[in-house]
N, C-alpha and C. Protein backbone atom coordinates (compact mmCIF):
# COMPACT_ATOMS: atom_id res chain seq x y z
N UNK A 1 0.85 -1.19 0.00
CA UNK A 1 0.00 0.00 0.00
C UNK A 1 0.89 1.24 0.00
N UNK A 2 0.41 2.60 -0.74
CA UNK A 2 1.62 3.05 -1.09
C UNK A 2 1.02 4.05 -0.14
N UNK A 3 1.98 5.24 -0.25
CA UNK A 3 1.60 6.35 1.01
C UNK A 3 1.13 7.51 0.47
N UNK A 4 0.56 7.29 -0.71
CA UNK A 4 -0.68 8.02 -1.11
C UNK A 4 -1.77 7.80 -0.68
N UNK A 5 -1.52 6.20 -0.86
CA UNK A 5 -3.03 5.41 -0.56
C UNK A 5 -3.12 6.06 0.50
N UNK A 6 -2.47 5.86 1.58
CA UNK A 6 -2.97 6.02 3.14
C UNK A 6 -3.05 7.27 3.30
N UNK A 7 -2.56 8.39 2.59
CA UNK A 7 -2.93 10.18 2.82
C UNK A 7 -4.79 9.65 2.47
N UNK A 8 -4.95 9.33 1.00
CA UNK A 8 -6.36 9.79 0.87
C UNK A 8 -7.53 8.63 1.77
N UNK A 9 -7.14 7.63 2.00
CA UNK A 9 -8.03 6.63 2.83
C UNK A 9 -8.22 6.97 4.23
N UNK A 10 -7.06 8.27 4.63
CA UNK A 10 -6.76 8.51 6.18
C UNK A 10 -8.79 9.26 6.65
N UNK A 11 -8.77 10.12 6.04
CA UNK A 11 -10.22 10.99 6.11
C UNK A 11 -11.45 9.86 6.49
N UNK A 12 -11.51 8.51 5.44
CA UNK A 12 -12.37 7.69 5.55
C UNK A 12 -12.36 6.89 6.69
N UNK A 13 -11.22 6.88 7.35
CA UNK A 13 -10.91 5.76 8.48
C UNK A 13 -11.66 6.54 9.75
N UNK A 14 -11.18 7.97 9.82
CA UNK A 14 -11.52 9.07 10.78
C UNK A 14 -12.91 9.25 10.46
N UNK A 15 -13.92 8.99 9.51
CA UNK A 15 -15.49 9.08 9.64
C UNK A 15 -15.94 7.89 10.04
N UNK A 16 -15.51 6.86 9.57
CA UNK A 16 -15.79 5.38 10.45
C UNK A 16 -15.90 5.69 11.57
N UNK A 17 -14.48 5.97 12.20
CA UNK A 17 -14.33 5.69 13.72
C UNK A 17 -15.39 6.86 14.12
N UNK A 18 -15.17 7.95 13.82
CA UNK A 18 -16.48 8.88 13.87
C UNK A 18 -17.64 8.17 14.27
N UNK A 19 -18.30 7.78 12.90
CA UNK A 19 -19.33 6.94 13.16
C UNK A 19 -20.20 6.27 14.36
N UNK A 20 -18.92 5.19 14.27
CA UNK A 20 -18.86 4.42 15.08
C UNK A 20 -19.11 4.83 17.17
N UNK A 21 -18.43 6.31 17.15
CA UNK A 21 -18.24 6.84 18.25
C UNK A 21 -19.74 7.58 18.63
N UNK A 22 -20.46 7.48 17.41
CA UNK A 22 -21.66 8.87 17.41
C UNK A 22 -22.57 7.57 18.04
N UNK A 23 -22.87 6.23 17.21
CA UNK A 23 -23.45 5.30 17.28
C UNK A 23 -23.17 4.64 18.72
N UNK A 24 -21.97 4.43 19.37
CA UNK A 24 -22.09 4.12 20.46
C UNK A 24 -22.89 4.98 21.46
N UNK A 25 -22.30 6.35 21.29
CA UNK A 25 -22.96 6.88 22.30
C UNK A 25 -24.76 7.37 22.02
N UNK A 26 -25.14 6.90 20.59
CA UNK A 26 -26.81 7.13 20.70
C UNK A 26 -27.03 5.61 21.29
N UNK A 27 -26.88 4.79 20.89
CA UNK A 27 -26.97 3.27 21.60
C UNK A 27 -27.24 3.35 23.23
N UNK A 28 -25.98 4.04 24.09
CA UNK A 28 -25.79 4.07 25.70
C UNK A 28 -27.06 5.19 25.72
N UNK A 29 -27.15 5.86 25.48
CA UNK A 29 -27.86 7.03 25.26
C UNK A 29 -29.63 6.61 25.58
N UNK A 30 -29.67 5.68 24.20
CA UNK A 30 -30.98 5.03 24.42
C UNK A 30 -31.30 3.97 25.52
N UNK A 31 -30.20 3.30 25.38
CA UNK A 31 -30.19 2.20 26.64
C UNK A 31 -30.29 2.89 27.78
N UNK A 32 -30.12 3.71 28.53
CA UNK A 32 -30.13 4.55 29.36
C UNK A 32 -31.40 4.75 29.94
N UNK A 33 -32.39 5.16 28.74
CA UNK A 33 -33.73 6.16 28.88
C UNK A 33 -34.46 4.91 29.02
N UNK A 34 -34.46 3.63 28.21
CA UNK A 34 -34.83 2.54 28.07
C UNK A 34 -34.85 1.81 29.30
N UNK A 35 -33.66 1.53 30.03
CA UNK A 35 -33.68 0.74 31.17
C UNK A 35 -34.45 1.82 32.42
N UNK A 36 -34.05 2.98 32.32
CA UNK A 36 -35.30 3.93 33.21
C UNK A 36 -36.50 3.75 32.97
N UNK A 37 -36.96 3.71 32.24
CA UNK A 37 -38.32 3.41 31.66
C UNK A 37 -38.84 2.52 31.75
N UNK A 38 -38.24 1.19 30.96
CA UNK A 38 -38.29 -0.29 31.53
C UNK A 38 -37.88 -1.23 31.78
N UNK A 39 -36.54 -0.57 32.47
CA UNK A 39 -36.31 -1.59 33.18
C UNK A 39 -35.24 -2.37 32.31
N UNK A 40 -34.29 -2.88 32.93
CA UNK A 40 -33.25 -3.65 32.02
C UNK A 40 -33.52 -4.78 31.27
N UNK A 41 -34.85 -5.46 31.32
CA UNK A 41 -35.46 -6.42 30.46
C UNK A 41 -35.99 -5.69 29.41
N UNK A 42 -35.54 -4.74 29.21
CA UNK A 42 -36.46 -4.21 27.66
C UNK A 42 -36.07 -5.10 26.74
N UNK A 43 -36.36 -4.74 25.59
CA UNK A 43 -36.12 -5.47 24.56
C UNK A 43 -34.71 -4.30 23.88
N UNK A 44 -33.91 -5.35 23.39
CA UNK A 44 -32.93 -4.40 22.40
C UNK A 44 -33.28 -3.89 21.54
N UNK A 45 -34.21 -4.27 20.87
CA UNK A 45 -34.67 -3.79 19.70
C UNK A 45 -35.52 -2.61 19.75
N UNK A 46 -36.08 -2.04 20.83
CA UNK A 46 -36.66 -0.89 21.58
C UNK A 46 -35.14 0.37 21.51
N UNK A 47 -34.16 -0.31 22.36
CA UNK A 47 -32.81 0.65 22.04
C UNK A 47 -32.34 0.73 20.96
N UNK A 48 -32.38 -0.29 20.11
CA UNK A 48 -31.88 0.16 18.69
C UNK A 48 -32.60 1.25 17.92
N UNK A 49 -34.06 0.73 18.10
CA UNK A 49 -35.26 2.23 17.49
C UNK A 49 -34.65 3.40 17.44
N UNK A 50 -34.83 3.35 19.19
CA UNK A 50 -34.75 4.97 19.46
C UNK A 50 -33.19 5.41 19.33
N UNK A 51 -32.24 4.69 19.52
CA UNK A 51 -31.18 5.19 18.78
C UNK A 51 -30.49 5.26 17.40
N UNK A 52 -31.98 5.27 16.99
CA UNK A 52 -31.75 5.43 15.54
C UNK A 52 -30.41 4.47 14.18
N UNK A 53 -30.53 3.49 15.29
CA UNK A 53 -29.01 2.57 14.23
C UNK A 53 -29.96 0.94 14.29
N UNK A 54 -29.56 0.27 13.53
CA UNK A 54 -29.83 -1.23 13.34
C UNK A 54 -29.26 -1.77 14.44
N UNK A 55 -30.26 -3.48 14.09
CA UNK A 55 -29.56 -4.12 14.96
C UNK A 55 -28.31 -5.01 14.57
N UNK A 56 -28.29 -4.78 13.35
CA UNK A 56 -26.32 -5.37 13.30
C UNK A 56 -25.50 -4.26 13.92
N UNK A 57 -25.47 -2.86 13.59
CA UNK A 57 -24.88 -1.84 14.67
C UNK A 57 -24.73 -2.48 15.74
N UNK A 58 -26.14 -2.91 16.89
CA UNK A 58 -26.29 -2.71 18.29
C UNK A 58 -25.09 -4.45 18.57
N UNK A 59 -25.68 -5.29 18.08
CA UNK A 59 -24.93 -6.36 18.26
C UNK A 59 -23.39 -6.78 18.18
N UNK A 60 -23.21 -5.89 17.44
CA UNK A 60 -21.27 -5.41 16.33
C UNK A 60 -20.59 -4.59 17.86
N UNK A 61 -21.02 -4.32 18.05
CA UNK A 61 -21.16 -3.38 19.89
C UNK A 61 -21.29 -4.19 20.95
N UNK A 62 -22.18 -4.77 20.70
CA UNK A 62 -22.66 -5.10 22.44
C UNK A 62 -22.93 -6.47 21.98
N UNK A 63 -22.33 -7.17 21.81
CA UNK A 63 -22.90 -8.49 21.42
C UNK A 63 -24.19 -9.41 22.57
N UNK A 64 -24.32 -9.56 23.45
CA UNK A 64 -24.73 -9.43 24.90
C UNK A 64 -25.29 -8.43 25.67
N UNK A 65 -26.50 -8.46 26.07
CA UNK A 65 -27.68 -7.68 26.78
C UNK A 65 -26.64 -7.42 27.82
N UNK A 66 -25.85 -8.31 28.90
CA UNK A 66 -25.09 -8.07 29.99
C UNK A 66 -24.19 -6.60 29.55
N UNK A 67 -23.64 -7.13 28.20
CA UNK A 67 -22.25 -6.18 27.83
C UNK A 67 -22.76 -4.35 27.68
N UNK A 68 -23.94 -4.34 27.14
CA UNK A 68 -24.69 -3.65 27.22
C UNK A 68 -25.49 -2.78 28.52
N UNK A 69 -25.90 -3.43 29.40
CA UNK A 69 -26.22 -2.82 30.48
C UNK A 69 -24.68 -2.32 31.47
N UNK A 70 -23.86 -2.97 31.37
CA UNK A 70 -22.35 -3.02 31.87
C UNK A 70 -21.84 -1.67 31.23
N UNK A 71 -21.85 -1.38 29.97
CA UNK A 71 -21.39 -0.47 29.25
C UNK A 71 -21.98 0.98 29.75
N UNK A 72 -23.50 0.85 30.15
CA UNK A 72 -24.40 2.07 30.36
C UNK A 72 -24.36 2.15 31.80
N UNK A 73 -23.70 1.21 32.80
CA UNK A 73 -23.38 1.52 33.99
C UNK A 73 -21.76 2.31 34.34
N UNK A 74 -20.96 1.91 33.45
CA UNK A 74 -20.01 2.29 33.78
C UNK A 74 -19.97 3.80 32.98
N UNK A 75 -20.25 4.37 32.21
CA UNK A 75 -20.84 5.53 31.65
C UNK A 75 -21.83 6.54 32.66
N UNK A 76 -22.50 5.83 33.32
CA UNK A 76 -23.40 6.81 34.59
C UNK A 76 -22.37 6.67 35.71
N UNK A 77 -21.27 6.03 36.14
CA UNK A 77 -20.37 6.24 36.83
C UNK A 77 -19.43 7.03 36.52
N UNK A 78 -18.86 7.09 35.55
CA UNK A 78 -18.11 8.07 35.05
C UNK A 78 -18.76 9.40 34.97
N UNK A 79 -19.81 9.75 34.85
CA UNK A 79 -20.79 11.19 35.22
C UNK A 79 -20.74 11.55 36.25
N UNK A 80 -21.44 10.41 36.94
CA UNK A 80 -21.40 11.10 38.53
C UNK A 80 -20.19 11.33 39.20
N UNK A 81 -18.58 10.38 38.63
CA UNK A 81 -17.90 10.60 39.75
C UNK A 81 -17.21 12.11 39.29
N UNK A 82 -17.12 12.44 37.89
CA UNK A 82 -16.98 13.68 37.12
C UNK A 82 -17.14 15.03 37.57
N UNK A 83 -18.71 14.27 38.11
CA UNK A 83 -19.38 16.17 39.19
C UNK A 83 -18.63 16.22 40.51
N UNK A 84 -17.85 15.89 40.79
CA UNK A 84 -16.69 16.14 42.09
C UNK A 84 -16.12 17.40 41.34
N UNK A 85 -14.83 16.37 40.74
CA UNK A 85 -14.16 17.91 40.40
C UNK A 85 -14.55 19.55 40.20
N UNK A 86 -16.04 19.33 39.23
CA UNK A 86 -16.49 20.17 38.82
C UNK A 86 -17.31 21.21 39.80
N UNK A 87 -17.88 20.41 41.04
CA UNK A 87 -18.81 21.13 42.09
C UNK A 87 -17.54 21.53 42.70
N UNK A 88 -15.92 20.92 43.21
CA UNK A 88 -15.13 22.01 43.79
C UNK A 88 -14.65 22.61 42.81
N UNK A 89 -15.23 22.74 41.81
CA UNK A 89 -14.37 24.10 40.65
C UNK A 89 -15.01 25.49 41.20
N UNK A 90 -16.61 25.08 41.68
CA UNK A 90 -17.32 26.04 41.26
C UNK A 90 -18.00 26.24 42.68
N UNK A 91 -17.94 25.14 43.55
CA UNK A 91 -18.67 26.04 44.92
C UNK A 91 -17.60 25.95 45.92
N UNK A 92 -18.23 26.57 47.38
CA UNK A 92 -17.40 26.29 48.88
C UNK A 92 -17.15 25.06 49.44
N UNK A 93 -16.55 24.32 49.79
CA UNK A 93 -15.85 22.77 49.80
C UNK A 93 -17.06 22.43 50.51
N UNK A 94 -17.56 23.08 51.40
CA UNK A 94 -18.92 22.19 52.24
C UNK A 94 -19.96 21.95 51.14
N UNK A 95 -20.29 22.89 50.55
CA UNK A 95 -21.21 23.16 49.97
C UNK A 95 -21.32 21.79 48.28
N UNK A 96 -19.73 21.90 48.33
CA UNK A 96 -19.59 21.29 47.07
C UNK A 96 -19.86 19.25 47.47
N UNK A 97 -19.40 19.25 49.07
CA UNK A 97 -19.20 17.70 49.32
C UNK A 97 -20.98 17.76 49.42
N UNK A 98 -21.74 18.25 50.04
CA UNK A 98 -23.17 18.58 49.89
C UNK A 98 -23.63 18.10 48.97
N UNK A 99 -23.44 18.38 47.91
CA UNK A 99 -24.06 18.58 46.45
C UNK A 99 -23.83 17.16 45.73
N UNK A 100 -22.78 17.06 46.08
CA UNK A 100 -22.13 15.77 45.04
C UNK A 100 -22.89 14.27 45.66
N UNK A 101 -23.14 14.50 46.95
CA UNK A 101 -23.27 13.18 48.17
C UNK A 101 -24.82 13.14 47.38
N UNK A 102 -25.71 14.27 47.35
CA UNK A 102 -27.09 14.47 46.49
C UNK A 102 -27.08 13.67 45.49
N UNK A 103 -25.63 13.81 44.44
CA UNK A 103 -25.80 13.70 43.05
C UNK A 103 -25.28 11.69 43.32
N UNK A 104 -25.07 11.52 44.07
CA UNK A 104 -24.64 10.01 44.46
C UNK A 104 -25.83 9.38 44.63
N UNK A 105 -26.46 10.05 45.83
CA UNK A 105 -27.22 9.30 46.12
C UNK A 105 -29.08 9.12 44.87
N UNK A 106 -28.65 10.46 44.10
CA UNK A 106 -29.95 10.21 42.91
C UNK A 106 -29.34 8.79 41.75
N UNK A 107 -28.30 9.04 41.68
CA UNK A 107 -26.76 8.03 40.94
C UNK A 107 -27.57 6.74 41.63
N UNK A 108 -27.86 6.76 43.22
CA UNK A 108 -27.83 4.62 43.00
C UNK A 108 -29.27 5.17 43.09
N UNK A 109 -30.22 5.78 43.53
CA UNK A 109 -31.88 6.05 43.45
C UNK A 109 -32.29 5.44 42.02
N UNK A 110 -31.84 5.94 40.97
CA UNK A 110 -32.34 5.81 39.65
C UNK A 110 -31.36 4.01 38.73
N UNK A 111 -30.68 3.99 39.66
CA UNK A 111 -29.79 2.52 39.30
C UNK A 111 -30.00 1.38 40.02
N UNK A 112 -31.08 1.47 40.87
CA UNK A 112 -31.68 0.17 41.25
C UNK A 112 -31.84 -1.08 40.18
N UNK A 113 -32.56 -1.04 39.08
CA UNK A 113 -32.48 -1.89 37.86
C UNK A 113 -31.02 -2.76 37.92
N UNK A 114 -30.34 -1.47 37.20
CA UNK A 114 -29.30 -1.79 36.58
C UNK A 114 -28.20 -2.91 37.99
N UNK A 115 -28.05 -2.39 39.30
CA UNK A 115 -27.67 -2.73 40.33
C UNK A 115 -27.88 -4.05 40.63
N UNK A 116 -29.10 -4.19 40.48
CA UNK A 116 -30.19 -6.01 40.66
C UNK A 116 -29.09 -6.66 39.30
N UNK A 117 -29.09 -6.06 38.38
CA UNK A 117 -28.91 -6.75 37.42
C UNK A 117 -27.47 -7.39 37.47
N UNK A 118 -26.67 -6.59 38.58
CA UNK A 118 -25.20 -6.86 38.09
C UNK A 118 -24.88 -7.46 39.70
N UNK A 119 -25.70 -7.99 40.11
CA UNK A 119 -25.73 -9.80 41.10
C UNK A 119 -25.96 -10.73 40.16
N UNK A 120 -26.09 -10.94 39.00
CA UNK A 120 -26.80 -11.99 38.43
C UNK A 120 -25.93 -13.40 38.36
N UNK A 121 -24.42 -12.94 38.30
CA UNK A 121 -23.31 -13.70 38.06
C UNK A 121 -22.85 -13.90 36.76
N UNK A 122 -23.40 -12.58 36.08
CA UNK A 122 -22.77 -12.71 34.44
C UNK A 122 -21.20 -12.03 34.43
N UNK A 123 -20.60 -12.91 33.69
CA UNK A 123 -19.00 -12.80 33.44
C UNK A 123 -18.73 -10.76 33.31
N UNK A 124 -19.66 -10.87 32.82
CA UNK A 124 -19.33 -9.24 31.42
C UNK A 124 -19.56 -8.00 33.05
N UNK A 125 -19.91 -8.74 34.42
CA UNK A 125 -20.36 -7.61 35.31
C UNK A 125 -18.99 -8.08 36.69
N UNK A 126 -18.61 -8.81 36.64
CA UNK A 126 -17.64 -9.18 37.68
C UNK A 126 -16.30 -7.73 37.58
N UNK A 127 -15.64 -7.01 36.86
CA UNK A 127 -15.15 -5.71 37.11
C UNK A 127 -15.51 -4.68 37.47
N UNK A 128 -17.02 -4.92 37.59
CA UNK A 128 -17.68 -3.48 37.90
C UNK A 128 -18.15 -3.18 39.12
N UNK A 129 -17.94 -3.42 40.74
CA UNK A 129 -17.55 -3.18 41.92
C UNK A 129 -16.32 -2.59 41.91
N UNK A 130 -15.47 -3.31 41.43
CA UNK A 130 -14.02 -2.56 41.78
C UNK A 130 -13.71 -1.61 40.50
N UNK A 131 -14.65 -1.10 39.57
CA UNK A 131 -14.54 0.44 38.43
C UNK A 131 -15.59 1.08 39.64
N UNK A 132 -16.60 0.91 40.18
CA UNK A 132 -17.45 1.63 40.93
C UNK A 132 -16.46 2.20 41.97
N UNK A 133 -15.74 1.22 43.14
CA UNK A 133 -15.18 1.87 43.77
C UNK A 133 -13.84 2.63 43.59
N UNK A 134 -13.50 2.24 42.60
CA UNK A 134 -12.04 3.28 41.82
C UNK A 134 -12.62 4.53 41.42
N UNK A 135 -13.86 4.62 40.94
CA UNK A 135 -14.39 6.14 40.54
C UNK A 135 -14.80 6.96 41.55
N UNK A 136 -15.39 6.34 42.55
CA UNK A 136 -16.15 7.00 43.78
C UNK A 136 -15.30 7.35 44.44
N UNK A 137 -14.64 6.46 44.95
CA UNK A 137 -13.88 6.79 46.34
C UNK A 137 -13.04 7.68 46.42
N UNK A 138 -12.16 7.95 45.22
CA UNK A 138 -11.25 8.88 45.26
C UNK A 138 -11.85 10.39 44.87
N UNK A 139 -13.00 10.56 44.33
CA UNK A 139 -13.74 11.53 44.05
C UNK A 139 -14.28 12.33 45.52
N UNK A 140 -14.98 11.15 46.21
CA UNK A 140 -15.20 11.45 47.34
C UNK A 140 -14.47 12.37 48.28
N UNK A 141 -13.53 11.09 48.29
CA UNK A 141 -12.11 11.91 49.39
C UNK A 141 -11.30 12.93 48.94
N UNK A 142 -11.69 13.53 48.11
CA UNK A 142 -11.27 14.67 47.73
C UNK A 142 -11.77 15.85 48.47
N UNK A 143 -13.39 15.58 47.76
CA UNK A 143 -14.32 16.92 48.74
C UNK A 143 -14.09 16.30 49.84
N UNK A 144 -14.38 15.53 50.74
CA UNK A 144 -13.94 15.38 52.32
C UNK A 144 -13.05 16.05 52.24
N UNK A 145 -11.43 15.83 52.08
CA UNK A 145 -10.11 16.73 52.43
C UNK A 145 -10.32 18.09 52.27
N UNK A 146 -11.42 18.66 51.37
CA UNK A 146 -10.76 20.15 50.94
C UNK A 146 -12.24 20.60 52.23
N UNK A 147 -13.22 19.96 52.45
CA UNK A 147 -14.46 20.44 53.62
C UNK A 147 -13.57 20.10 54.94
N UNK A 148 -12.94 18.85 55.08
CA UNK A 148 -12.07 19.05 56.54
C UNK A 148 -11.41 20.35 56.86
N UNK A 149 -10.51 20.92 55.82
CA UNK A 149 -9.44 21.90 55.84
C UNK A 149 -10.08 23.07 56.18
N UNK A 150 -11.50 23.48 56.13
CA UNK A 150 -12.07 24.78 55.92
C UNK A 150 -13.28 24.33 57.13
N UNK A 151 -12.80 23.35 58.17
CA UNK A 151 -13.83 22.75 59.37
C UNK A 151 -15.14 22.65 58.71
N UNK A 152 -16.01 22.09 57.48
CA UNK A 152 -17.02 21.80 56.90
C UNK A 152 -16.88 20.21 57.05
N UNK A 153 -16.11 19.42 57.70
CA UNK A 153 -16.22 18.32 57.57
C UNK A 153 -14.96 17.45 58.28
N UNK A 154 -15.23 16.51 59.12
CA UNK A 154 -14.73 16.10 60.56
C UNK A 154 -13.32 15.37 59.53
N UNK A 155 -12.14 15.36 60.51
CA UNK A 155 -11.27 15.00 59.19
C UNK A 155 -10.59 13.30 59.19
N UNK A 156 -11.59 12.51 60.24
CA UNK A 156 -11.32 11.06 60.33
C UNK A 156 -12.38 10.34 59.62
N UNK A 157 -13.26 10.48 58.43
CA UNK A 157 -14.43 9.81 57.69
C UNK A 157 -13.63 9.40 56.58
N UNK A 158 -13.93 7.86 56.01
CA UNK A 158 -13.49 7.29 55.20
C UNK A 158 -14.09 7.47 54.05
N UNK A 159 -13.94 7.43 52.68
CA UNK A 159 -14.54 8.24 51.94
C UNK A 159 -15.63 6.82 51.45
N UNK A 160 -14.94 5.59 51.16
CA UNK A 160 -15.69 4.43 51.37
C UNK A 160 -16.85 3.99 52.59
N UNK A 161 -16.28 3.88 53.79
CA UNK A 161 -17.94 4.25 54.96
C UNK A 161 -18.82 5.19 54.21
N UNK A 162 -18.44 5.98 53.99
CA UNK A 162 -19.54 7.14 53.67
C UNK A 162 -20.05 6.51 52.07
N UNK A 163 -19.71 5.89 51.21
CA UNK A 163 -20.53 5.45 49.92
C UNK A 163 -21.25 4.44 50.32
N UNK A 164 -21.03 3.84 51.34
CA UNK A 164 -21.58 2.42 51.36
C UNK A 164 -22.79 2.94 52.46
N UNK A 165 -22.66 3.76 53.05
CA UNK A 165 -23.94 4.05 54.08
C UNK A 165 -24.77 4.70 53.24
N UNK A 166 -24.76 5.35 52.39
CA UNK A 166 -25.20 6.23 51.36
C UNK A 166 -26.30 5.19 50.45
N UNK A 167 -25.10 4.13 50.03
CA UNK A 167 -25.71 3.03 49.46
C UNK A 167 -26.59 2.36 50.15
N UNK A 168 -26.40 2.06 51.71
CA UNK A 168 -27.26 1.34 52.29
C UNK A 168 -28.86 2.04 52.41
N UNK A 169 -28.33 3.31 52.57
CA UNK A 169 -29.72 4.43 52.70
C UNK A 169 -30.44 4.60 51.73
N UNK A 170 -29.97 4.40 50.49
CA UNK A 170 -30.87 4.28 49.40
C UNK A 170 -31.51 3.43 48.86
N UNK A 171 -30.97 1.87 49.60
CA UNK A 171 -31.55 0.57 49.06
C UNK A 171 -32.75 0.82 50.54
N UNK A 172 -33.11 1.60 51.64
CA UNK A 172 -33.38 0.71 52.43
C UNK A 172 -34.37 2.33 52.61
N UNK A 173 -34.96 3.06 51.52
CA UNK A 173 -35.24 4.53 51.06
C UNK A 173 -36.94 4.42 51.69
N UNK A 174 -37.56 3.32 52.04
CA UNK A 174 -38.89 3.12 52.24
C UNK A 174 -39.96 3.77 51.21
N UNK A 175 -41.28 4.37 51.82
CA UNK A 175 -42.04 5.00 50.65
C UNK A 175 -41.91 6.36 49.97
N UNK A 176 -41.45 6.85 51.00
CA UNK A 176 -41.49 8.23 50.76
C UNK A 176 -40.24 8.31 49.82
N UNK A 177 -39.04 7.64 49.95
CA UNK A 177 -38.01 7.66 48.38
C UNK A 177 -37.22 8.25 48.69
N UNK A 178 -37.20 9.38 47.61
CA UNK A 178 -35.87 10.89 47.81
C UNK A 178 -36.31 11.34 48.85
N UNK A 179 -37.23 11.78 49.10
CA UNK A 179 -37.96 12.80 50.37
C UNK A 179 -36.88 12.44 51.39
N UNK A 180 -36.77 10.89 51.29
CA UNK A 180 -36.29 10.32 53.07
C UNK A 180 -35.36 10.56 52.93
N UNK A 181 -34.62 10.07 51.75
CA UNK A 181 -33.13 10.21 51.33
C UNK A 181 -32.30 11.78 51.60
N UNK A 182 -33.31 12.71 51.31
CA UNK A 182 -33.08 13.84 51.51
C UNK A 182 -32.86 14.34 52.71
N UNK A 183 -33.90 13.70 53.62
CA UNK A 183 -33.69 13.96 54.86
C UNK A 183 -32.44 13.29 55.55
N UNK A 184 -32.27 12.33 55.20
CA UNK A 184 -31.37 11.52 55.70
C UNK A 184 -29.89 12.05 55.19
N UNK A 185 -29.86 12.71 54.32
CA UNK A 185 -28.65 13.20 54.09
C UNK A 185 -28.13 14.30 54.63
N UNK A 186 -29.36 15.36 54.87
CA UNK A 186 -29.07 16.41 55.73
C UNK A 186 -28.45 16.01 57.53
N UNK A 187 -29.09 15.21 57.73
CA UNK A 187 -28.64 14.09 59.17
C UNK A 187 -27.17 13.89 58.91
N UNK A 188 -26.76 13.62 57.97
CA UNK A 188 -25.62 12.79 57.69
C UNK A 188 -24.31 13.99 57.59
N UNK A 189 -24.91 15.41 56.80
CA UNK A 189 -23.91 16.07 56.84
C UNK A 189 -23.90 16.78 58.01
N UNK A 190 -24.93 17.04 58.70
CA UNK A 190 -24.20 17.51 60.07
C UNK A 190 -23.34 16.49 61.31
N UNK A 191 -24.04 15.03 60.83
CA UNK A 191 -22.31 14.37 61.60
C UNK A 191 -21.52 14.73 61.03
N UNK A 192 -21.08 14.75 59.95
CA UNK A 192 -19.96 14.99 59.08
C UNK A 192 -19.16 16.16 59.11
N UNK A 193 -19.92 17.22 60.02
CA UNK A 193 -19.27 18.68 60.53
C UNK A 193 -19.27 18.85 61.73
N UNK A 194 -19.54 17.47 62.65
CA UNK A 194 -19.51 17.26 64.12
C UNK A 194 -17.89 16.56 64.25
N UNK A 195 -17.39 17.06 65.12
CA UNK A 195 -15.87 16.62 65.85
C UNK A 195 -16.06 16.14 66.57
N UNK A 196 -15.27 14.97 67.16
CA UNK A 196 -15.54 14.06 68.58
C UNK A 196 -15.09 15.47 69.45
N UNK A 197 -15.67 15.30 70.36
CA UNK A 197 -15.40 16.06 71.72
C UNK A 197 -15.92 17.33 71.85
N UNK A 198 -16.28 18.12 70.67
CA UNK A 198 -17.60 18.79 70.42
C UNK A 198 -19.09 18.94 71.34
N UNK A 199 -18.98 19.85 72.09
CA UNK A 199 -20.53 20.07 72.47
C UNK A 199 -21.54 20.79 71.60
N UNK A 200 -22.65 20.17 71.54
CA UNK A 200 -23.92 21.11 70.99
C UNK A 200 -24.38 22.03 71.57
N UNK A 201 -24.34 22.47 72.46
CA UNK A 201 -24.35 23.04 73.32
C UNK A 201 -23.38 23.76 74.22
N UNK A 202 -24.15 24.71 75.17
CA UNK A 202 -22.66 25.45 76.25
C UNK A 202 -22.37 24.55 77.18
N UNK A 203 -21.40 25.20 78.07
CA UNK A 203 -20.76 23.95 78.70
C UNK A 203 -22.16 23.51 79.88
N UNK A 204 -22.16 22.64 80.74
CA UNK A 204 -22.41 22.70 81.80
C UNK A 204 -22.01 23.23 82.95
N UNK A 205 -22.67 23.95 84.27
CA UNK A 205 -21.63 24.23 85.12
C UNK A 205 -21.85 23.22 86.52
């Protein structure tokens, strides 16, 4: 192949992969709205619709419903753990660990489905505990360190305790849902700005 060839074939390779990149992400895109809607038993062929590509596309991709729901979980992890950086770009470290713990806890609220789905014991979901806690945790302990430094936040909390109680509070959300969750989080950040040895109060005499 001469190195002409590859100057003028270079453009065509770069709209493929193009392509290819636009199509994945209408695919996750649809799968997304799809498994919110109904649930990770939809049918593929419902996500292929609405993302506007065939199903040799969706299959050439995702060969596997698992590989597929796996793909659109680790994509809503990568979002949520994203809004860290970005909430301490832009607010006060309390304010920002606040916000993000919100954006976590709507993160497993709306991923119940997908969550059930990835106990099942399919091969294609066994890495995705340890991508969950590689994205979270260090996101986490970030806003903790920069809310400790500015006394918004006690400076012995593990950034892991705190996902997994978070997690526990949302699997265990009763009827009322976010409402509780909400409440329960406000609970949570004022331990989180409580110091051992701390009174609520004045002293006694």
């Amino acid at each position: 192949m001469t190195e002409s060839h590859d100057r003028e074939n270079g453009p065509a390779r770069r709209r493929v992969r193009a392509d290819a990149a636009r199509n994945e992400d209408a695919l996750l895109e649809a799968a997304k709205a799809v498994f919110t809607e109904s649930g990770v038993d939809a049918t593929v062929r419902e996500i292929a619709t609405r993302a506007g590509v065939g199903m040799g596309t969706l299959y050439r991709r995702f060969p596997k419903r698992a590989d597929l729901i796996a793909a659109v979980f680790r994509r809503e992890v990568d979002a949520c753990a994203a809004e860290a950086p970005r909430l301490a770009a832009a607010l006060p470290p309390g304010e920002a660990l606040a916000r993000w713990l919100q954006r976590y806890a709507t993160f497993l609220g709306t991923k119940k489905g997908l969550a059930a789905a990835l106990h099942s014991g399919d091969a294609a979901f066994e890495a995705l505990p340890a991508y969950f806690r590689a994205s979270f945790e260090p996101a986490l302990a970030a806003l903790l360190d920069a809310a400790a430094v500015v006394g918004e936040a006690r400076g012995d909390v593990q950034a892991y305790d705190l996902l997994r109680a978070i997690g526990n509070l949302s699997v265990a959300s009763g009827e009322d849902g976010p409402a509780h969750v909400a409440r329960m989080l406000d609970l949570l950040m004022d331990g989180l700005r409580h110091r051992p040895g701390e009174q609520s109060g004045g002293e006694s005499g």
